[in-house]
N, C-alpha and C. Protein backbone atom coordinates (compact mmCIF):
# COMPACT_ATOMS: atom_id res chain seq x y z
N UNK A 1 3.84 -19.75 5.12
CA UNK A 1 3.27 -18.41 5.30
C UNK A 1 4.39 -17.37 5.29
N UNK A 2 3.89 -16.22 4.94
CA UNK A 2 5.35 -15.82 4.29
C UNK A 2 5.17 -14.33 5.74
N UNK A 3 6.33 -13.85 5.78
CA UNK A 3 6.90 -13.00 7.07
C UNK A 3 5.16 -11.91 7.00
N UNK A 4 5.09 -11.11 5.88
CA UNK A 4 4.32 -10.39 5.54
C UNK A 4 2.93 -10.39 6.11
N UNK A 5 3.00 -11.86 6.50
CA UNK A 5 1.03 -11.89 7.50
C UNK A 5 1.30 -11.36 8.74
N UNK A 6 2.32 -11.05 9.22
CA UNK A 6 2.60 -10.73 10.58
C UNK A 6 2.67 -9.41 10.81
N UNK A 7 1.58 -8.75 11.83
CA UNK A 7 2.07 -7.66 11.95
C UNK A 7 2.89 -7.33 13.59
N UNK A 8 4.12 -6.82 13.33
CA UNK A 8 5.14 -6.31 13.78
C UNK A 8 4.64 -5.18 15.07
N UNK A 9 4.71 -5.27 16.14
CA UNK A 9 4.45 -4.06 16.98
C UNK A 9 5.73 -3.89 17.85
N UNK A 10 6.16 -2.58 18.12
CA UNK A 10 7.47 -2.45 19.24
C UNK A 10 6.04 -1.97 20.09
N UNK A 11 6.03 -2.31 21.76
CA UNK A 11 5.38 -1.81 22.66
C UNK A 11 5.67 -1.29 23.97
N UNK A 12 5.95 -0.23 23.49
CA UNK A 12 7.05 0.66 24.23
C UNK A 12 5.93 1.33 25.95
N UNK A 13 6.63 1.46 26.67
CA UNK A 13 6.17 2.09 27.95
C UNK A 13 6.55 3.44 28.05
N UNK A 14 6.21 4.50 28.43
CA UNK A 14 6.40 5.82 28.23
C UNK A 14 7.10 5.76 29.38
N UNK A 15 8.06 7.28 29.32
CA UNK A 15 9.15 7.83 30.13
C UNK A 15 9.05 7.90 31.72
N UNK A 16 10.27 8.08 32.44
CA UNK A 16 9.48 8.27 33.78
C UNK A 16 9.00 9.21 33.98
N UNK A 17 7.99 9.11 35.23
CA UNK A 17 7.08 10.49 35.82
C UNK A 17 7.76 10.97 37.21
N UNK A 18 7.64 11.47 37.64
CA UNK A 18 7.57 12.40 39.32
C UNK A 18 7.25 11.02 40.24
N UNK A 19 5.92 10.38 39.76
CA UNK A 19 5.47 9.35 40.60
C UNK A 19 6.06 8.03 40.20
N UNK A 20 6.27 7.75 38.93
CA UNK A 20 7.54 6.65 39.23
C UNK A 20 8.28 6.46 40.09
N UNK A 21 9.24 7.66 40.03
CA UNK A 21 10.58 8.00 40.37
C UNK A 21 9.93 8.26 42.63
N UNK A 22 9.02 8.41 42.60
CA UNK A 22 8.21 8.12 43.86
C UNK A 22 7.76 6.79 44.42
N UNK A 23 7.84 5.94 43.46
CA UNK A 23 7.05 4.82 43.47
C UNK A 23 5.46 4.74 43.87
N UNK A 24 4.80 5.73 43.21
CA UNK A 24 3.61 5.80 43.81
C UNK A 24 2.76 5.32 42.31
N UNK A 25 1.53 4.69 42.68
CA UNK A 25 0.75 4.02 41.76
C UNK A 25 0.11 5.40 40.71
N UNK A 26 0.36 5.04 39.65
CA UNK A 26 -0.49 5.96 39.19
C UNK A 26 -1.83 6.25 38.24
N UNK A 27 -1.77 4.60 37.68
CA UNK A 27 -2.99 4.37 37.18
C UNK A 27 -3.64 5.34 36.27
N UNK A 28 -4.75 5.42 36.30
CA UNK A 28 -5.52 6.49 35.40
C UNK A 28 -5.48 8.11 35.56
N UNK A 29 -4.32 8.34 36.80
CA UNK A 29 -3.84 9.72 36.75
C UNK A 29 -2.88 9.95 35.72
N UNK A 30 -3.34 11.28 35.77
CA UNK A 30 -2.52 11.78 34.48
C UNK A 30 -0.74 12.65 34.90
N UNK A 31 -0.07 12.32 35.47
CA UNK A 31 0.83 12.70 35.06
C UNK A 31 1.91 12.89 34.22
N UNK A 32 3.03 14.14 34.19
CA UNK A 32 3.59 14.19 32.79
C UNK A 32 4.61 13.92 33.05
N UNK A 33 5.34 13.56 32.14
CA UNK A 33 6.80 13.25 31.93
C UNK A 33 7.92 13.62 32.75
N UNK A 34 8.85 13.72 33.31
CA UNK A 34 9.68 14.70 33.86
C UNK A 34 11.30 14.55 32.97
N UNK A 35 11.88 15.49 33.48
CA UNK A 35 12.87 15.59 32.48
C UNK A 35 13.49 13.99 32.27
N UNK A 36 13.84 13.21 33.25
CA UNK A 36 14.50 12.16 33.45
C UNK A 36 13.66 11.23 32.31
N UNK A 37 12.53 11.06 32.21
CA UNK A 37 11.53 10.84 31.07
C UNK A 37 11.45 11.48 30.11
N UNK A 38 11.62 12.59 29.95
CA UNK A 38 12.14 13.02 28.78
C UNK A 38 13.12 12.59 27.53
N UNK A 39 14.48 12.45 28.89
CA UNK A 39 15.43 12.21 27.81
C UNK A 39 15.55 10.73 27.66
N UNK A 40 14.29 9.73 28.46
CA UNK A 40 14.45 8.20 28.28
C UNK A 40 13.80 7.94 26.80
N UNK A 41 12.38 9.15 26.60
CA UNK A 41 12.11 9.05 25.15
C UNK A 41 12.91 9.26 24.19
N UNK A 42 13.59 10.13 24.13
CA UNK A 42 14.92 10.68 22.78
C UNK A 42 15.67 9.67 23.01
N UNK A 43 16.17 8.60 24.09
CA UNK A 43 17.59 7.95 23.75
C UNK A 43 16.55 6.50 23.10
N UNK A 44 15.73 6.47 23.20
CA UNK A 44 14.46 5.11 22.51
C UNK A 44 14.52 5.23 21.02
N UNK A 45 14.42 6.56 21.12
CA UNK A 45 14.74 6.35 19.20
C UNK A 45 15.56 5.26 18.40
N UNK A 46 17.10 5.26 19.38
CA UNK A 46 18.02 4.48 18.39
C UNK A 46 17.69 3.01 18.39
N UNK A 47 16.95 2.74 19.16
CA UNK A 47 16.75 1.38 19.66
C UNK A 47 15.17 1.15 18.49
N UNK A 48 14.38 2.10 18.03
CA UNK A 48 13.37 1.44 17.34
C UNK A 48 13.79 2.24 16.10
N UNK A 49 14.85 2.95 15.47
CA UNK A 49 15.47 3.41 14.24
C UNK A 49 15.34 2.75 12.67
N UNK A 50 15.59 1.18 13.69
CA UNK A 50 15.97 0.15 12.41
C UNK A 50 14.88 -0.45 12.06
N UNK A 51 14.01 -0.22 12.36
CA UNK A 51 12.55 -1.16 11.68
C UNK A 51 11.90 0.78 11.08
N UNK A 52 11.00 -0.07 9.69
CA UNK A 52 10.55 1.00 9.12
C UNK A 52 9.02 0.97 10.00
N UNK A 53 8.65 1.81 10.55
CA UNK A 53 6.88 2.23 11.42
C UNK A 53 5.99 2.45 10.42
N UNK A 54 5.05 1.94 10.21
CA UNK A 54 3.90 2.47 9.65
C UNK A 54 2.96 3.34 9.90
N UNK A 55 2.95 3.14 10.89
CA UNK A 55 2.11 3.84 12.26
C UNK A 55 2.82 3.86 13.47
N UNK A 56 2.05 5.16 14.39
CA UNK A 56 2.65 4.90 15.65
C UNK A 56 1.49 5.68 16.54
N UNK A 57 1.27 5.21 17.18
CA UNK A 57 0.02 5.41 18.14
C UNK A 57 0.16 5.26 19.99
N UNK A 58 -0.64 6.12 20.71
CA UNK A 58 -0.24 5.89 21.93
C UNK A 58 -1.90 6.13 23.10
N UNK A 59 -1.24 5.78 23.81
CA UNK A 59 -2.48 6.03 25.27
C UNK A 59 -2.75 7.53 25.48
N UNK A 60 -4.27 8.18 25.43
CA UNK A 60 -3.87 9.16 25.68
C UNK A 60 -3.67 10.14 26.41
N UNK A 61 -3.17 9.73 27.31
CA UNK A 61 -2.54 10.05 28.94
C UNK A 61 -1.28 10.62 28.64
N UNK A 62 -0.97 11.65 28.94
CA UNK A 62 -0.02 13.09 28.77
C UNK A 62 1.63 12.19 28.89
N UNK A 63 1.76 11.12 29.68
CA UNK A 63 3.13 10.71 29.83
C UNK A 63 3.55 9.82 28.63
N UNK A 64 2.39 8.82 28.23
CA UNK A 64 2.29 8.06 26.98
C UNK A 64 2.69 9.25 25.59
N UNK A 65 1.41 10.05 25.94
CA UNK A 65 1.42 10.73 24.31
C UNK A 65 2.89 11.72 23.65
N UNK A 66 3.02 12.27 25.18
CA UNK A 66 4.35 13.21 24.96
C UNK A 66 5.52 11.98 24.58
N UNK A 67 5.83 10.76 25.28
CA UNK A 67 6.54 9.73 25.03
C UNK A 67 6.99 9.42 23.48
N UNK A 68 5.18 9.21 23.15
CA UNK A 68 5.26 8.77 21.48
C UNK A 68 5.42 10.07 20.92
N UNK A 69 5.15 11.24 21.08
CA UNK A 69 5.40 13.08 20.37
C UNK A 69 7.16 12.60 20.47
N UNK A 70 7.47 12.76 21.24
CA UNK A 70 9.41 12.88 21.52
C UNK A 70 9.39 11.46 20.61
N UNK A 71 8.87 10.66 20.82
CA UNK A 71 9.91 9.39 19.92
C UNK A 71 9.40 9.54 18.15
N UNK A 72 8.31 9.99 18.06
CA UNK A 72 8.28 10.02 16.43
C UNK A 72 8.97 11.54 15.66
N UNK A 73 9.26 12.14 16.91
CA UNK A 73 10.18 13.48 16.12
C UNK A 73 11.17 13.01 16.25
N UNK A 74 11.92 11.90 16.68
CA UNK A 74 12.95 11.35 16.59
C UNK A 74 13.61 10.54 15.37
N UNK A 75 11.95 9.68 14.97
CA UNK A 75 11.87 9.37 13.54
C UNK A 75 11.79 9.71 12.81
N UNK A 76 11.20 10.79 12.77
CA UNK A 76 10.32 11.76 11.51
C UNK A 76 9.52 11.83 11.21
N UNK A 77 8.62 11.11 11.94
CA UNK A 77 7.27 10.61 11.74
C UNK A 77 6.32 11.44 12.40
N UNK A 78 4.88 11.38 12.52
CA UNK A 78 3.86 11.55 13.41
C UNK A 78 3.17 11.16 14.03
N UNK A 79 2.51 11.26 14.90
CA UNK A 79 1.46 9.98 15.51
C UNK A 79 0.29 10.12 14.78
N UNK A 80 -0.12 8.71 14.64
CA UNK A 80 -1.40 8.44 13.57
C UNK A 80 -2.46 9.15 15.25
N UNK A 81 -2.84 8.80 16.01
CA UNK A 81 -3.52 8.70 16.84
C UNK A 81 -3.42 8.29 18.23
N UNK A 82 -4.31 9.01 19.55
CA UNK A 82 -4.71 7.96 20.78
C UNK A 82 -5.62 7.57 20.60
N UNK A 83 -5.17 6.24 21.51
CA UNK A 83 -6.07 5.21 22.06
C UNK A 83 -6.60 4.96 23.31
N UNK A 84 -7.75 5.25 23.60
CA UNK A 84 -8.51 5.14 24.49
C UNK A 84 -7.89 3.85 25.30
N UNK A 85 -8.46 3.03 24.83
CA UNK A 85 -8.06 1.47 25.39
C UNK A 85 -6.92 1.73 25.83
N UNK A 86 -5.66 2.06 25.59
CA UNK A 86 -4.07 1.76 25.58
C UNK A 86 -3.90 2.38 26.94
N UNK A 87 -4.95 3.24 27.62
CA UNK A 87 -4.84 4.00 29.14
C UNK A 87 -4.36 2.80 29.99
N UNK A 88 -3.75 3.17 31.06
CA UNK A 88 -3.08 2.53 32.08
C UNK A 88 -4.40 1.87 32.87
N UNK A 89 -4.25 0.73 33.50
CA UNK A 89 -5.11 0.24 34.17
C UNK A 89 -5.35 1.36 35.63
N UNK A 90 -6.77 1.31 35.68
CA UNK A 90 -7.15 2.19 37.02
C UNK A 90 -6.87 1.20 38.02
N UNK A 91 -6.15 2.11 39.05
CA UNK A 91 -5.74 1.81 40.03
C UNK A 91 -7.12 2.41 41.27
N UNK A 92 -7.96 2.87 40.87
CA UNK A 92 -9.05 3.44 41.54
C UNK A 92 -8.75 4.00 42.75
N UNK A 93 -8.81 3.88 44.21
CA UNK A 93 -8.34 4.70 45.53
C UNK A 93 -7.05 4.45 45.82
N UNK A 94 -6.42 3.42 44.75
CA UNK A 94 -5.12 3.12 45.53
C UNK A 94 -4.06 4.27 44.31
N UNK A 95 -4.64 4.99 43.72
CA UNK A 95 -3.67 5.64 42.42
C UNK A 95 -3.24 6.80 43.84
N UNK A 96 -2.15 7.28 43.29
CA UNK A 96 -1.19 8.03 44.07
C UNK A 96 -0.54 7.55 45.51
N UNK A 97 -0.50 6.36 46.32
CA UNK A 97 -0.29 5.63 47.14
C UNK A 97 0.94 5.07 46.38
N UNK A 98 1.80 5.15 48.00
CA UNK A 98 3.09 4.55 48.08
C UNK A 98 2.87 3.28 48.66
N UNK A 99 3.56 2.25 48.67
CA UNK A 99 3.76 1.44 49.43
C UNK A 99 3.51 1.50 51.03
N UNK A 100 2.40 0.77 51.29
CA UNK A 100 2.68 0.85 53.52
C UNK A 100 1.04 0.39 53.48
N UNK A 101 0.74 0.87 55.00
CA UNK A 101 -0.55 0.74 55.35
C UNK A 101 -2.08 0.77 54.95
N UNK A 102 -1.88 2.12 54.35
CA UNK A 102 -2.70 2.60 53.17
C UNK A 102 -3.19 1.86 52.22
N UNK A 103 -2.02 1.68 51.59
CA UNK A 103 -2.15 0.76 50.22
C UNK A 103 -2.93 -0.66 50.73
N UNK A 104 -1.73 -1.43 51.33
CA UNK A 104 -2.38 -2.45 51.94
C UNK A 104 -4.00 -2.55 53.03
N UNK A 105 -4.40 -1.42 52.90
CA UNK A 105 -5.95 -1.46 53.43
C UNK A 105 -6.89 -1.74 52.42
N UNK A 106 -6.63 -1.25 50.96
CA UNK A 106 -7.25 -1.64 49.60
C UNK A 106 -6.96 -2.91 48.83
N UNK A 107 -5.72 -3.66 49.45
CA UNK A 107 -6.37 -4.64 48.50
C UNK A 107 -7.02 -5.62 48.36
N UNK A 108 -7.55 -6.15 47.22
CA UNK A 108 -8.06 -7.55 47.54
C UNK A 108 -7.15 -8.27 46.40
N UNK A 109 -7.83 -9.56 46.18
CA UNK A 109 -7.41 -10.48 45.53
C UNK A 109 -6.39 -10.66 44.12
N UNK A 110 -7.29 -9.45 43.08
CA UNK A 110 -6.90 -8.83 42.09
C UNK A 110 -6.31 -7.84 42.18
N UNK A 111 -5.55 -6.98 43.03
CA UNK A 111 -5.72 -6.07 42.87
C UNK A 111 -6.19 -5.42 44.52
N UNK A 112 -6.64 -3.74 43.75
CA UNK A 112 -7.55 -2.97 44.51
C UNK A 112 -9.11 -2.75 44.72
N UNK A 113 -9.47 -2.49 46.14
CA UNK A 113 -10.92 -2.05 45.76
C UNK A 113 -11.42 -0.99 44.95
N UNK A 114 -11.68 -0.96 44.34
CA UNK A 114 -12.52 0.45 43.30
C UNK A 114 -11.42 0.09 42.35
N UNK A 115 -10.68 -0.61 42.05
CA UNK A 115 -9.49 -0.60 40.50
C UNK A 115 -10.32 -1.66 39.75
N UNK A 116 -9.91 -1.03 38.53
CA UNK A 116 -9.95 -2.52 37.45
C UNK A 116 -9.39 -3.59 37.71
N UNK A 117 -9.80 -4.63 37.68
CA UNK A 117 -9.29 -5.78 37.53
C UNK A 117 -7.51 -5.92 37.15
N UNK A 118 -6.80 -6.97 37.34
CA UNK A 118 -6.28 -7.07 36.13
C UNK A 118 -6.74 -8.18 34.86
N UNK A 119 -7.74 -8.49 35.04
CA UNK A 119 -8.24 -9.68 34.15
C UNK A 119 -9.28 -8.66 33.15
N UNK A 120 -9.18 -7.80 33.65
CA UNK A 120 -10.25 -6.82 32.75
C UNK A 120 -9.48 -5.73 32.15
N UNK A 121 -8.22 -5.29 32.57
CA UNK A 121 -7.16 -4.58 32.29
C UNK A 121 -6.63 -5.34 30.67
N UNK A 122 -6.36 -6.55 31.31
CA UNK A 122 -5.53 -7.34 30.35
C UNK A 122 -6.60 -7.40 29.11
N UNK A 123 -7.94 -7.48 29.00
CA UNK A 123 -8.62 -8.05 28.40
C UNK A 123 -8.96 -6.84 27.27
N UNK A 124 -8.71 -5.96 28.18
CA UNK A 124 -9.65 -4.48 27.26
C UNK A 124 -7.91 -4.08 26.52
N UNK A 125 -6.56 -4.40 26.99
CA UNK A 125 -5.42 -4.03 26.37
C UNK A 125 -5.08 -4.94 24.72
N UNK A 126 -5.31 -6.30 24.72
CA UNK A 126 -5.05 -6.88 24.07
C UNK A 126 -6.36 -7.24 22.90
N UNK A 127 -7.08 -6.33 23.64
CA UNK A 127 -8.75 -6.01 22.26
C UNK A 127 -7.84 -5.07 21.49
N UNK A 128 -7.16 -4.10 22.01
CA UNK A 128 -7.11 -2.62 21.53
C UNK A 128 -5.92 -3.47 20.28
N UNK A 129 -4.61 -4.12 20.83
CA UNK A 129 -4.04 -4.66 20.19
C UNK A 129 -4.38 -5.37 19.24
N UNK A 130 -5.41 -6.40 19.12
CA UNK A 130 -5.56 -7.27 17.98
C UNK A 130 -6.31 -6.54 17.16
N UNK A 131 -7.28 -5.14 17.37
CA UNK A 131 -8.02 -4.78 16.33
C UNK A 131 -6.98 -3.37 15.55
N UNK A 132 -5.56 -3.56 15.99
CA UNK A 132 -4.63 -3.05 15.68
C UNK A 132 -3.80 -3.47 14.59
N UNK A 133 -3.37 -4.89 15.40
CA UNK A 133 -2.96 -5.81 14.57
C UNK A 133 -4.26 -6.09 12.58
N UNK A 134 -5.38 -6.21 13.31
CA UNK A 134 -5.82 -6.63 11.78
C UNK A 134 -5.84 -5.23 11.07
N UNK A 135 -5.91 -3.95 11.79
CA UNK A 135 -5.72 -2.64 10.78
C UNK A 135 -4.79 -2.68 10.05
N UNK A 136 -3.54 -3.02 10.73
CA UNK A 136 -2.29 -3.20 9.98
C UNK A 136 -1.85 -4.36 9.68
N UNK A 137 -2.26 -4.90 9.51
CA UNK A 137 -2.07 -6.53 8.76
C UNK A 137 -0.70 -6.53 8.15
N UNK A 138 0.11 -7.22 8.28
CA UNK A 138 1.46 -7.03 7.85
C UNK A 138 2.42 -5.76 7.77
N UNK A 139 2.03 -5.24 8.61
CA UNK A 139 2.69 -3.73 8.36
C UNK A 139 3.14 -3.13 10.01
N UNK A 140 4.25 -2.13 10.26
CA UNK A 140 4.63 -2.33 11.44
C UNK A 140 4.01 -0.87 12.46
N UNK A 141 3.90 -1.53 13.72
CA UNK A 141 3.06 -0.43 14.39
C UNK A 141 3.68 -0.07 15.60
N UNK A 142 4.21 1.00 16.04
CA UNK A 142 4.84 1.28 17.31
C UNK A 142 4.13 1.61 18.43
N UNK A 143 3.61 1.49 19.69
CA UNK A 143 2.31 2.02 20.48
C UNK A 143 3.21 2.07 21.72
N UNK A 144 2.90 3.36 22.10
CA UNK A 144 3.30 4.16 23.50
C UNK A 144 2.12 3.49 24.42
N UNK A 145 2.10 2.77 25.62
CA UNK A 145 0.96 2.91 26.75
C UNK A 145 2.03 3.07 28.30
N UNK A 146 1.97 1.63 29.03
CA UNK A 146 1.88 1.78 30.47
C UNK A 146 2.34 0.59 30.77
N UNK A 147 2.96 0.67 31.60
CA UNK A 147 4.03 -0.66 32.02
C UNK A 147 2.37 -1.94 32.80
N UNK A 148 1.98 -1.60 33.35
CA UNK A 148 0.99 -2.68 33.78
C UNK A 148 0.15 -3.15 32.71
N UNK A 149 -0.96 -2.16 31.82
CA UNK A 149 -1.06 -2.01 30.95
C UNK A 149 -0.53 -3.55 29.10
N UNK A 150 0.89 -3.01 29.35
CA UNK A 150 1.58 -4.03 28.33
C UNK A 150 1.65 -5.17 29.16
N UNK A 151 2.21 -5.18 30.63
CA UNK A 151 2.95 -6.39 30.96
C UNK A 151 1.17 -7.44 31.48
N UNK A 152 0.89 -6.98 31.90
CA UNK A 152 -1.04 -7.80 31.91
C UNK A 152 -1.43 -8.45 30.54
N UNK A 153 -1.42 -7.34 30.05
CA UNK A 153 -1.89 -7.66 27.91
C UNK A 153 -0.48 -8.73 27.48
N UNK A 154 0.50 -8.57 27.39
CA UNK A 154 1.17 -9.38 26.92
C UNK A 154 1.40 -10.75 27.68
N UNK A 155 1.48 -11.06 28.87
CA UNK A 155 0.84 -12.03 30.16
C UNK A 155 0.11 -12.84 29.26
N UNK A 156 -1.64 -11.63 29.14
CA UNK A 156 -2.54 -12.97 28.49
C UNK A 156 -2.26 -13.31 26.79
N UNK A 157 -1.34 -12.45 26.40
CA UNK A 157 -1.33 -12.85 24.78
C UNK A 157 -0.25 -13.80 24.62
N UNK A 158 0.17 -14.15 25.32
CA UNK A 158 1.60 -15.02 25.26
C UNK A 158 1.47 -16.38 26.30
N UNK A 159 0.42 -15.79 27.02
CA UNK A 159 0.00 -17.05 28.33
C UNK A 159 1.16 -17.73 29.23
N UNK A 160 2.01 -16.61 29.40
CA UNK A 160 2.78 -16.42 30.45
C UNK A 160 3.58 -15.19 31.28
N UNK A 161 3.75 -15.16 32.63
CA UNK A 161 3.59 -14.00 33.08
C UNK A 161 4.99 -13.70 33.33
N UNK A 162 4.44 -12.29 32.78
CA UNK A 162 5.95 -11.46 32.11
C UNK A 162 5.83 -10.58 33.66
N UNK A 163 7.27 -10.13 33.65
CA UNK A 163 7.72 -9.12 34.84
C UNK A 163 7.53 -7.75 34.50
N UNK A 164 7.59 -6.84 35.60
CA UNK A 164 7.07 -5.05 34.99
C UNK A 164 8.32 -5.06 34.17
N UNK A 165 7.67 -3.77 33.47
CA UNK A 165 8.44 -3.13 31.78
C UNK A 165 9.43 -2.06 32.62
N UNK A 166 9.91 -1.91 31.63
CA UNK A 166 10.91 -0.81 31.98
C UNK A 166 10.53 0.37 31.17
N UNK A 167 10.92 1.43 31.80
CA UNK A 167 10.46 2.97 30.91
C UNK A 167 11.26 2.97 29.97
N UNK A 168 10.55 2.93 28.57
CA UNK A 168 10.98 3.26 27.17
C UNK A 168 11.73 2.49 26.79
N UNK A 169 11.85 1.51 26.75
CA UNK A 169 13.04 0.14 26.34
C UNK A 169 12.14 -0.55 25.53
N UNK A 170 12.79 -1.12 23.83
CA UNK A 170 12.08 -1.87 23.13
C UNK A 170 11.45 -3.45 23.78
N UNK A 171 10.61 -3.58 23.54
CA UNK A 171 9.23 -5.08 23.71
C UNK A 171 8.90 -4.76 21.78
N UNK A 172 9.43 -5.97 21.43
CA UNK A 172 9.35 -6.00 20.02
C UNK A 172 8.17 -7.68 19.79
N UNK A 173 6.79 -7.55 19.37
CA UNK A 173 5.90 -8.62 19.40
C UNK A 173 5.25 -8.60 17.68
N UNK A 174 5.41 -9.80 17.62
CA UNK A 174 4.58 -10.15 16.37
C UNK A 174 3.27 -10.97 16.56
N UNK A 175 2.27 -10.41 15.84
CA UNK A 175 0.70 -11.01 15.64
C UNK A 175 0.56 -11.63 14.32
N UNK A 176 0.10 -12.74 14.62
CA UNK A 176 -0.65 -13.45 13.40
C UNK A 176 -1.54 -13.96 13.66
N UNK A 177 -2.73 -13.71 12.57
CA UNK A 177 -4.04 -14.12 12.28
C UNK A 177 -4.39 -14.88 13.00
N UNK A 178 -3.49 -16.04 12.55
CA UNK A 178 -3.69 -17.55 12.78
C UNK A 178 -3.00 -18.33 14.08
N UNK A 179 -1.86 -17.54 14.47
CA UNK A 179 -0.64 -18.42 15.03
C UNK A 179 -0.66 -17.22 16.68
N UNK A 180 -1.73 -16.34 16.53
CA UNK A 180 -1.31 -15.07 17.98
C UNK A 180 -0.32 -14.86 17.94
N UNK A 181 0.11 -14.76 19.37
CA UNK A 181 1.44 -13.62 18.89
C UNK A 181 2.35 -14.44 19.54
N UNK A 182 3.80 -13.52 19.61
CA UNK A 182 5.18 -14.31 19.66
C UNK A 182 5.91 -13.15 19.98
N UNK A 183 6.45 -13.34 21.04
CA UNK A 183 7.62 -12.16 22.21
C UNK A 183 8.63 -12.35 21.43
N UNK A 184 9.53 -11.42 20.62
CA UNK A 184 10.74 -11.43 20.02
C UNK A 184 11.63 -10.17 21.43
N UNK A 185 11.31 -9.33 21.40
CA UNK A 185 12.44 -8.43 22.62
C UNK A 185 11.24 -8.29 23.82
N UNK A 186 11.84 -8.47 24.99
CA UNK A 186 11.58 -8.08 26.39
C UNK A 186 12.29 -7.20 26.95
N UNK A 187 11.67 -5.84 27.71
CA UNK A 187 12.70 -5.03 28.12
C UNK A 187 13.90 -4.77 27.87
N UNK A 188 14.06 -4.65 26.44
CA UNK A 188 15.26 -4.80 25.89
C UNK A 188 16.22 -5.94 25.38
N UNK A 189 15.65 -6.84 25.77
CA UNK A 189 16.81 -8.44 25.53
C UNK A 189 15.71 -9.02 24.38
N UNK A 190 16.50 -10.04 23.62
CA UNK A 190 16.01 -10.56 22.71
C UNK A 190 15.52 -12.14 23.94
N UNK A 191 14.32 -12.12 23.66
CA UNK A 191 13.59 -13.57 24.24
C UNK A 191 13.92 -14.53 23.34
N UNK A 192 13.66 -14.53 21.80
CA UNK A 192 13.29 -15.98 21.19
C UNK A 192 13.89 -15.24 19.39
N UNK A 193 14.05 -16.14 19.03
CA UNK A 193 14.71 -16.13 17.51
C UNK A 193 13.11 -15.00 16.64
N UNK A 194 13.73 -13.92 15.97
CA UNK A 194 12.93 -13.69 14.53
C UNK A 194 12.15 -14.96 14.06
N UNK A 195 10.60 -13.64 13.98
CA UNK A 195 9.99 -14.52 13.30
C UNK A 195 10.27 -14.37 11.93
């Protein structure tokens, strides 16, 4: 089977926020970028430079989209589109919560009360991906989302559990038809040989 059935995705996590840099959950809130996120998108460029994009698409949650806006004016490119799906998993009553008492009054098993799952997180991330993958069938696709988001979705597409992402650092994954997919970069490090 020749390289060409594979389609190529970098799956990048958007810049930091205010609430990162807080450590506070942020889930399906929308916050934006802050400068420190800013300039984590512009220095991402050099790192996804060397592969040609076909597309590049993102979540469309203001920290994602501005993420992928700053990284495809970096390329030269544009964004084809958001994706609904690619939104950060809801964190439901526990979004804006720090670590302590609070937090720990919401959770249960999965997770939070009133949040998505992560089995439903993961499930609705890696739909958005494979009906991505067959749009672009051999052709390469860059997608801005959300560190829980990728690291859940790539968890179940790889069927082992990956650690949180880092803001804006290449996750370079290949899909095939036939064979699913295959982790080539993690947070920056190369995992496993080119496919």
């Amino acid at each position: 089977m020749g390289a060409m059935t594979f389609t190529t995705f970098a799956l990048v996590r958007h810049g930091q926020t205010d609430w990162n840099a807080e450590r506070r959950l942020q889930g399906s809130t929308d916050i934006p970028l802050n400068a420190v996120g800013r300039g984590q998108a512009r220095n991402a460029v050099a790192a996804l430079s060397g592969y040609g994009w076909d597309a590049i698409v993102s979540s469309p949650l203001s920290r994602a989209a501005e993420t992928a806006d700053l990284i495809a004016a970096g390329l030269g490119l544009s964004v084809a589109r958001r994706v609904p799906e690619l939104a950060e998993r809801s964190f439901g009553p526990a979004e804006g919560l720090q670590a302590g008492p609070e937090l720990d009054a919401l959770r249960i098993p999965d997770g939070f009360r009133g949040a998505e799952s992560e089995d439903e997180a993961a499930r609705r991330g890696l739909a958005a991906l494979e009906l991505l993958a067959e749009e672009f069938r051999g052709r390469r696709v860059l997608a801005v989302a959300h560190g829980t988001l990728l690291r859940v979705s790539l968890s179940r597409a790889i069927g082992r559990t990956l650690e949180s992402i880092d803001n804006a650092v290449l996750n370079l994954a290949h899909h095939h038809a036939v064979d699913g997919w295959q982790l080539e970069y993690f947070n920056g490090e190369r995992v496993m040989a080119a496919v």
